[in-house]
Protein backbone atom coordinates (compact mmCIF):
# COMPACT_ATOMS: atom_id res chain seq x y z
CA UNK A 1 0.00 0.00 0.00
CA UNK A 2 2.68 2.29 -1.28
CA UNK A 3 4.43 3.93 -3.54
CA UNK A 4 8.25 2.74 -4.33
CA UNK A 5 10.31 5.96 -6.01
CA UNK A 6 14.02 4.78 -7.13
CA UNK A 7 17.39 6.51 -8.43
CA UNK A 8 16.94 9.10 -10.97
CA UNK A 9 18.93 11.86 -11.98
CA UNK A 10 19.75 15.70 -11.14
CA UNK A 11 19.99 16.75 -14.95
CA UNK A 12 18.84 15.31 -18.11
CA UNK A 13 22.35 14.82 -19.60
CA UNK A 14 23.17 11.39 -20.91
CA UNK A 15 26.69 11.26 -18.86
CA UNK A 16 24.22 12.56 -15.85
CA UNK A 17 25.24 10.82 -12.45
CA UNK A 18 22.68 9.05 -10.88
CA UNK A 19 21.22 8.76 -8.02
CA UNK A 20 20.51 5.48 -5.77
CA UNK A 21 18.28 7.01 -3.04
CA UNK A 22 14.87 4.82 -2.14
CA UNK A 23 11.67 6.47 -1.16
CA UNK A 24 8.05 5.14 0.07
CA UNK A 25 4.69 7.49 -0.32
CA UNK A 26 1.78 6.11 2.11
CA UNK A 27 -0.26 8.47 0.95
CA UNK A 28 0.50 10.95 3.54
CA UNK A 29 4.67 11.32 4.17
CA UNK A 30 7.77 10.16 2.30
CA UNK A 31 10.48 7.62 4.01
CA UNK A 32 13.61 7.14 3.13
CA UNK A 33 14.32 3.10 2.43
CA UNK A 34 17.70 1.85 2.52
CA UNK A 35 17.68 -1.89 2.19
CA UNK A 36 20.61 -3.91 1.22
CA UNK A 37 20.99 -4.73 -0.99
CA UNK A 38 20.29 -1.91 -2.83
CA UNK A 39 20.45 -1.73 -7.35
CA UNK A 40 23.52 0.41 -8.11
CA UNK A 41 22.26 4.29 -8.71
CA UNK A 42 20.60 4.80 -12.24
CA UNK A 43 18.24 6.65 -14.34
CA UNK A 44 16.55 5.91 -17.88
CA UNK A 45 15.25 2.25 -16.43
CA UNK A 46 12.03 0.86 -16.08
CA UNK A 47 9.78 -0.02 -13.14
CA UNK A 48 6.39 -2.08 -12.81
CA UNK A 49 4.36 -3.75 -10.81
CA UNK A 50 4.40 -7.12 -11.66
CA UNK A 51 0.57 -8.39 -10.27
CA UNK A 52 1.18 -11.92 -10.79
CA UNK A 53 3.90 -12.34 -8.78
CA UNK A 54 3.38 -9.25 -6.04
CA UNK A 55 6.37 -7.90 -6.47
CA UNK A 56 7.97 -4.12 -8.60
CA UNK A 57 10.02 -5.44 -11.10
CA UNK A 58 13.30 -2.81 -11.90
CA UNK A 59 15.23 -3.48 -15.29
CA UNK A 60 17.54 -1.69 -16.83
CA UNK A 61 18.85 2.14 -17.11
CA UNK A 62 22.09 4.29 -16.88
CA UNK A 63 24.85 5.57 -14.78
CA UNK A 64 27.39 8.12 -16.92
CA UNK A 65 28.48 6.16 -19.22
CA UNK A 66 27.71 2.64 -17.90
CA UNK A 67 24.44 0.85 -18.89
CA UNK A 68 22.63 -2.07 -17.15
CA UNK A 69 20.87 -4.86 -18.43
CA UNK A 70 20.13 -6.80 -14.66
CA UNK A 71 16.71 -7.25 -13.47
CA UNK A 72 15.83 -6.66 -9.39
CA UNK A 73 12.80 -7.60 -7.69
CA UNK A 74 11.18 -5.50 -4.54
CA UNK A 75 9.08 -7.72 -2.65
CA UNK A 76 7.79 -4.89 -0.29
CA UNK A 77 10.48 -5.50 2.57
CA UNK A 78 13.83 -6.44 0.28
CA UNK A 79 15.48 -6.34 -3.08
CA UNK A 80 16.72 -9.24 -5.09
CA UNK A 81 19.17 -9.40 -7.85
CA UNK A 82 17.09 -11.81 -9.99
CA UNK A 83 19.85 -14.41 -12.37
CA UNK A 84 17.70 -14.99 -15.61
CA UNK A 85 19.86 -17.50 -18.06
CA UNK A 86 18.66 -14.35 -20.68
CA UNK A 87 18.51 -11.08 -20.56
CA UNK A 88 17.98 -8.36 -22.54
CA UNK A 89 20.80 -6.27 -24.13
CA UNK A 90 21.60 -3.19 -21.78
CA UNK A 91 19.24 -0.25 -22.39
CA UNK A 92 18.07 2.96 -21.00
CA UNK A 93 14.90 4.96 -21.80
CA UNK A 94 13.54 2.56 -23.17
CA UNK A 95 9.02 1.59 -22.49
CA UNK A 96 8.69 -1.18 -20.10
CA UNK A 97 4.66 -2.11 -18.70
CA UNK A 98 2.89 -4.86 -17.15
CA UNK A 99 0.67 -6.79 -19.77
CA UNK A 100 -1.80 -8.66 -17.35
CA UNK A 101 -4.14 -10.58 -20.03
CA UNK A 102 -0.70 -12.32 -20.42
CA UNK A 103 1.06 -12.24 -16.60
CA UNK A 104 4.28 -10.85 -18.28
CA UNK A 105 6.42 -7.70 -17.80
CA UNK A 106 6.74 -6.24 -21.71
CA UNK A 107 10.27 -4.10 -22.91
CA UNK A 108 10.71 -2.53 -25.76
CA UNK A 109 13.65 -0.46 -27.60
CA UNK A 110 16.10 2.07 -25.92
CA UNK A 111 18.88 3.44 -26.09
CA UNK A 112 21.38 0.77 -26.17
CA UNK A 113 24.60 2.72 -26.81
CA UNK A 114 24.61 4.96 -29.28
CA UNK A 115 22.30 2.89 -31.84
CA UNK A 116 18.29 2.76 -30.96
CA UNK A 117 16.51 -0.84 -30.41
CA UNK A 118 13.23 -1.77 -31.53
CA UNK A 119 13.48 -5.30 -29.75
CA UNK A 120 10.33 -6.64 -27.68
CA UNK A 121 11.53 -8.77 -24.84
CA UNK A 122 9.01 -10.26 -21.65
CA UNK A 123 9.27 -11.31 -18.30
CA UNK A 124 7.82 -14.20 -16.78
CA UNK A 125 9.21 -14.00 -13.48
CA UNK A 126 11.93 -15.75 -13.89
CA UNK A 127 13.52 -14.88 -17.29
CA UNK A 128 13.46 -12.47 -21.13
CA UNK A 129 12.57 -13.97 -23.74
CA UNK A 130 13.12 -11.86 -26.92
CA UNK A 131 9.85 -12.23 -29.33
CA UNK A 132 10.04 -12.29 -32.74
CA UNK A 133 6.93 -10.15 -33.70
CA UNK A 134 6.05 -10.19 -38.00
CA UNK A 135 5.68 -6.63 -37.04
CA UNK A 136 7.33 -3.92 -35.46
CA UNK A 137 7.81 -0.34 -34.03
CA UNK A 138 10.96 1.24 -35.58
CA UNK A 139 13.81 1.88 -33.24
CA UNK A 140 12.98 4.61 -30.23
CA UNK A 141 13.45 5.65 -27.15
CA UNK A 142 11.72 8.19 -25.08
CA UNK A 143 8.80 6.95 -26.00
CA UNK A 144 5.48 6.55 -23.40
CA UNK A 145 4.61 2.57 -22.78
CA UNK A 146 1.48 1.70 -20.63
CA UNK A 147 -1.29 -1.15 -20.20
CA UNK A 148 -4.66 -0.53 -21.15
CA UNK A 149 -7.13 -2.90 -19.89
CA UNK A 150 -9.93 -2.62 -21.81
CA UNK A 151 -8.37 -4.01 -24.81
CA UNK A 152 -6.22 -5.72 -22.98
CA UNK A 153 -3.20 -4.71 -25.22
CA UNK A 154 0.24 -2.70 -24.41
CA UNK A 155 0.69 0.84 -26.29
CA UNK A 156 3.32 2.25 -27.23
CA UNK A 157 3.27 6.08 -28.41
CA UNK A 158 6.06 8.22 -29.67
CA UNK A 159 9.46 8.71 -28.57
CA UNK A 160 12.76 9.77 -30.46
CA UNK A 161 15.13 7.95 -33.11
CA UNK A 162 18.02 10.43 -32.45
CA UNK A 163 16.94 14.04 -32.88
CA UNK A 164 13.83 12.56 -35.05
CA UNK A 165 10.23 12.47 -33.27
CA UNK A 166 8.69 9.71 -33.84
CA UNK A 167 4.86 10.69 -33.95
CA UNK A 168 3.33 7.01 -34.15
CA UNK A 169 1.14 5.14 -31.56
CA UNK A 170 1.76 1.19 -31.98
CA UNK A 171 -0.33 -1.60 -29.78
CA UNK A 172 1.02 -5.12 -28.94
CA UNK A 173 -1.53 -7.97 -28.26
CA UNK A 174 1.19 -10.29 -27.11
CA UNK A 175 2.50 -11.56 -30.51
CA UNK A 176 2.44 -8.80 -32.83
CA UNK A 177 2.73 -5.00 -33.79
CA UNK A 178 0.11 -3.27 -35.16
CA UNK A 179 -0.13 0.32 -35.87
CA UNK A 180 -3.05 2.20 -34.81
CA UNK A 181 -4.26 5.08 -36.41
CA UNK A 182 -6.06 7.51 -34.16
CA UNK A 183 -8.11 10.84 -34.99
């Protein structure tokens, strides 16, 4: 019954150093967590709530000029370094969300050095597997990534390819790509 806030940044420069502070909101005050372990500082990752398994699920992000491509767990009282056999190539800024028609954590692109992805990976809890959609969002990052339950489908909208905007919204149903076309 909280909120989990993690690392960040105090500027929006790529080489930025993060931060590795903790905080809980109960709705009323913030506390400062410090667990250990603790991830190393970052910014640029992703964080969900993974529903299936009751736990926030942290992959990902930057540090200067170091990227990570490990995956922790918070299980409301304690981190864990999580050892999947794969793993996605390190990335930052990239759109991570919970898809819960399917009980899987969904990634997709990021920065990944100095090239874009456009790879889809999942999480089932206990390791990525990279799909192999027939379809696909071009490289991005920067881009918004979010659930929406009605359709039950993850959607992906915008984001950058370098100094290009990428004005596109994209919807994934678990197996494929397919661009949308709104008004």
């Amino acid at each position: 019954d909280e909120i989990i806030i993690f690392g960040g940044a105090l500027s929006d420069a790529n080489d930025a150093p993060a931060l590795g502070r903790m905080w809980s909101w109960d709705g009323e005050s913030f506390t400062e967590r410090t667990p250990e372990p603790m991830p190393p500082a970052r910014h640029g990752f992703g964080m969900v709530w993974d529903t299936a398994r009751q736990e926030i699920i942290l992959f990902g992000g930057r540090d200067g000029d170091v990227l990570y491509n490990d995956t922790w767990s918070w299980n409301g009282e304690a981190w864990t370094l999580k050892a999947p056999t794969t793993s996605p190539t390190a990335r930052w800024e990239f759109g991570m969300a919970y898809d819960a028609a399917r009980a899987e954590v969904v990634v997709f692109g990021g920065g990944i050095g100095s090239p874009v992805d456009n790879t889809t990976w999942t999480w089932n809890g206990s390791d990525w597997t990279l799909e192999d959609p027939t379809n696909s969002p071009s490289a991005r990052f920067q881009h918004a990534m979010g659930y929406h339950a009605g359709t039950e489908k993850i959607i992906v909208l915008g984001g950058r390819a370098g100094s290009t905007v990428i004005d596109e919204t994209w919807e994934w149903n678990g197996q494929n790509w397919f661009e949308l076309e709104p008004n």
